[in-house]
Protein backbone atom coordinates (compact mmCIF):
# COMPACT_ATOMS: atom_id res chain seq x y z
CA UNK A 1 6.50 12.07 1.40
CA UNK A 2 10.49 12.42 1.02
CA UNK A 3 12.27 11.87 -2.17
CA UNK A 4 12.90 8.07 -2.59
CA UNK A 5 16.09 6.71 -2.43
CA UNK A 6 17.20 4.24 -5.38
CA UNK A 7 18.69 1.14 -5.05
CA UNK A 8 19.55 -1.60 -7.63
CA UNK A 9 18.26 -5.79 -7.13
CA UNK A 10 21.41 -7.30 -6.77
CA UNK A 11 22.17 -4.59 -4.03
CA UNK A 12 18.84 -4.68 -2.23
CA UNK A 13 19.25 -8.41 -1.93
CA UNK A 14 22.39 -8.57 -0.67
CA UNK A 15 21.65 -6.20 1.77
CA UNK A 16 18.05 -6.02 2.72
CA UNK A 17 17.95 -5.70 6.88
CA UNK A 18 20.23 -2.56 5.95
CA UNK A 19 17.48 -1.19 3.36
CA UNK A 20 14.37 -2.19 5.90
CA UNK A 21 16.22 -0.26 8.70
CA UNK A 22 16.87 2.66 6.63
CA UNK A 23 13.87 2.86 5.11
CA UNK A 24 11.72 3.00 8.36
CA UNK A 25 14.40 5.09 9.81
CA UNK A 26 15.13 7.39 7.54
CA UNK A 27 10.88 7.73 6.55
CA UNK A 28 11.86 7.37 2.53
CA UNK A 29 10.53 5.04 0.10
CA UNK A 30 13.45 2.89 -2.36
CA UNK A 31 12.99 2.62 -5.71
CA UNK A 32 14.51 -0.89 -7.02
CA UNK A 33 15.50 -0.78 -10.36
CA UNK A 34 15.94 -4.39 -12.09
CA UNK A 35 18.06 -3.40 -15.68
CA UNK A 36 17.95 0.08 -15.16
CA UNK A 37 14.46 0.24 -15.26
CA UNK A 38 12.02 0.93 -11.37
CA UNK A 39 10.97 -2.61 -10.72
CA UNK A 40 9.68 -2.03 -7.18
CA UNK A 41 8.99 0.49 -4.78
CA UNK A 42 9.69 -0.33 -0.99
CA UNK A 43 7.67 1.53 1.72
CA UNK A 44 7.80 0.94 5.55
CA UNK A 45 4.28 0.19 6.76
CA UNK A 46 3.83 3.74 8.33
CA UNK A 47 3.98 5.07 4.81
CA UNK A 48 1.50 2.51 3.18
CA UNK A 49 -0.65 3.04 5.49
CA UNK A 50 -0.27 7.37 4.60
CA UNK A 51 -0.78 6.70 1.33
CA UNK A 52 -3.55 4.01 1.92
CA UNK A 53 -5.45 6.57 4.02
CA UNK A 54 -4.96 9.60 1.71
CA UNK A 55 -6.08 7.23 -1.47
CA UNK A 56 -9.08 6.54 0.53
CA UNK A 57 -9.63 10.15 1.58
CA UNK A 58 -9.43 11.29 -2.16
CA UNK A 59 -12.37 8.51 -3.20
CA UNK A 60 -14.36 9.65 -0.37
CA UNK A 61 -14.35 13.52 -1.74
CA UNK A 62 -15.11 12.74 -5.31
CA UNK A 63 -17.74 10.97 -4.26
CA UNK A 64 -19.33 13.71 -1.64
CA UNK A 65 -18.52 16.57 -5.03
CA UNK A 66 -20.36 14.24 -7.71
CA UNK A 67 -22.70 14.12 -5.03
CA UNK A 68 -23.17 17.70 -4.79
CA UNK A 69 -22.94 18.56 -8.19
CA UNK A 70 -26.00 16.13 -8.24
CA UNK A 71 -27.92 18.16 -5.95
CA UNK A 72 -26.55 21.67 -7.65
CA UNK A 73 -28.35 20.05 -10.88
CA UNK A 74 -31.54 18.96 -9.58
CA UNK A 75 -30.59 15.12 -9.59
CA UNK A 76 -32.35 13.99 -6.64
CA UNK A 77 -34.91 12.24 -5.56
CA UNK A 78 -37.10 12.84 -2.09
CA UNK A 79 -36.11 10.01 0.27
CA UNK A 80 -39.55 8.70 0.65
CA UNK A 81 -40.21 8.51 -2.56
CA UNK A 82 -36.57 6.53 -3.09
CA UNK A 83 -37.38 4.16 -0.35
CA UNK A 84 -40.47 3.57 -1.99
CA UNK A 85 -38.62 2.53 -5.00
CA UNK A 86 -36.15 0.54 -3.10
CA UNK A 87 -38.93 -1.74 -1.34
CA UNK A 88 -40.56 -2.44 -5.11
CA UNK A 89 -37.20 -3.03 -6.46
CA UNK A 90 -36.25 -5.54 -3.80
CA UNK A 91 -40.02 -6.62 -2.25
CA UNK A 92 -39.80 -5.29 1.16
CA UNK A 93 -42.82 -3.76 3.36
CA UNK A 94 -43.30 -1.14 4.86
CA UNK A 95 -42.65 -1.40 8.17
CA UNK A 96 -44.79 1.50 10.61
CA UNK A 97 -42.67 2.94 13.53
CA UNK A 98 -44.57 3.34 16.40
């Protein structure tokens, strides 16, 4: 993602279709600072949806390495024997295929 550009309140207000345009045009983020201090961050939707996507990716891969590390250790159980905990736990038969 690009460095953000930095606007203040009073000036994002006043001029917000500007900011929207250049925001989507321009692909950068604006920081709104509110008494000096970041109050906001404005994104056009292309880039919450980037960010969305790689937050998402990120969760996915620390799950599928604790997962791993798991099996590296020995923490696993054979699936029969899980789903045979999992029907006790929640009373469901067996169903046979066939």
């Amino acid at each position: 993602m690009k460095l953000p550009d930095t606007s203040t309140y009073t000036d994002f207000r006043k001029h917000l279709a500007e900011h929207l345009k250049r925001i989507r045009r321009a692909g950068r983020p604006t920081m709104v600072t509110q008494n000096g201090k970041v109050a906001a961050v404005v994104l056009s939707p292309e880039q919450y949806e980037s960010l969305a996507e790689g937050a998402s990716t990120a969760r996915t891969l620390e799950k599928i390495e604790r997962a791993l590390s798991d099996i590296r250790r020995g923490r696993t159980v054979p699936l029969e024997k899980a789903a045979q905990e999992w029907r006790k736990k929640y009373g469901i038969t067996a169903r046979r295929a066939g």
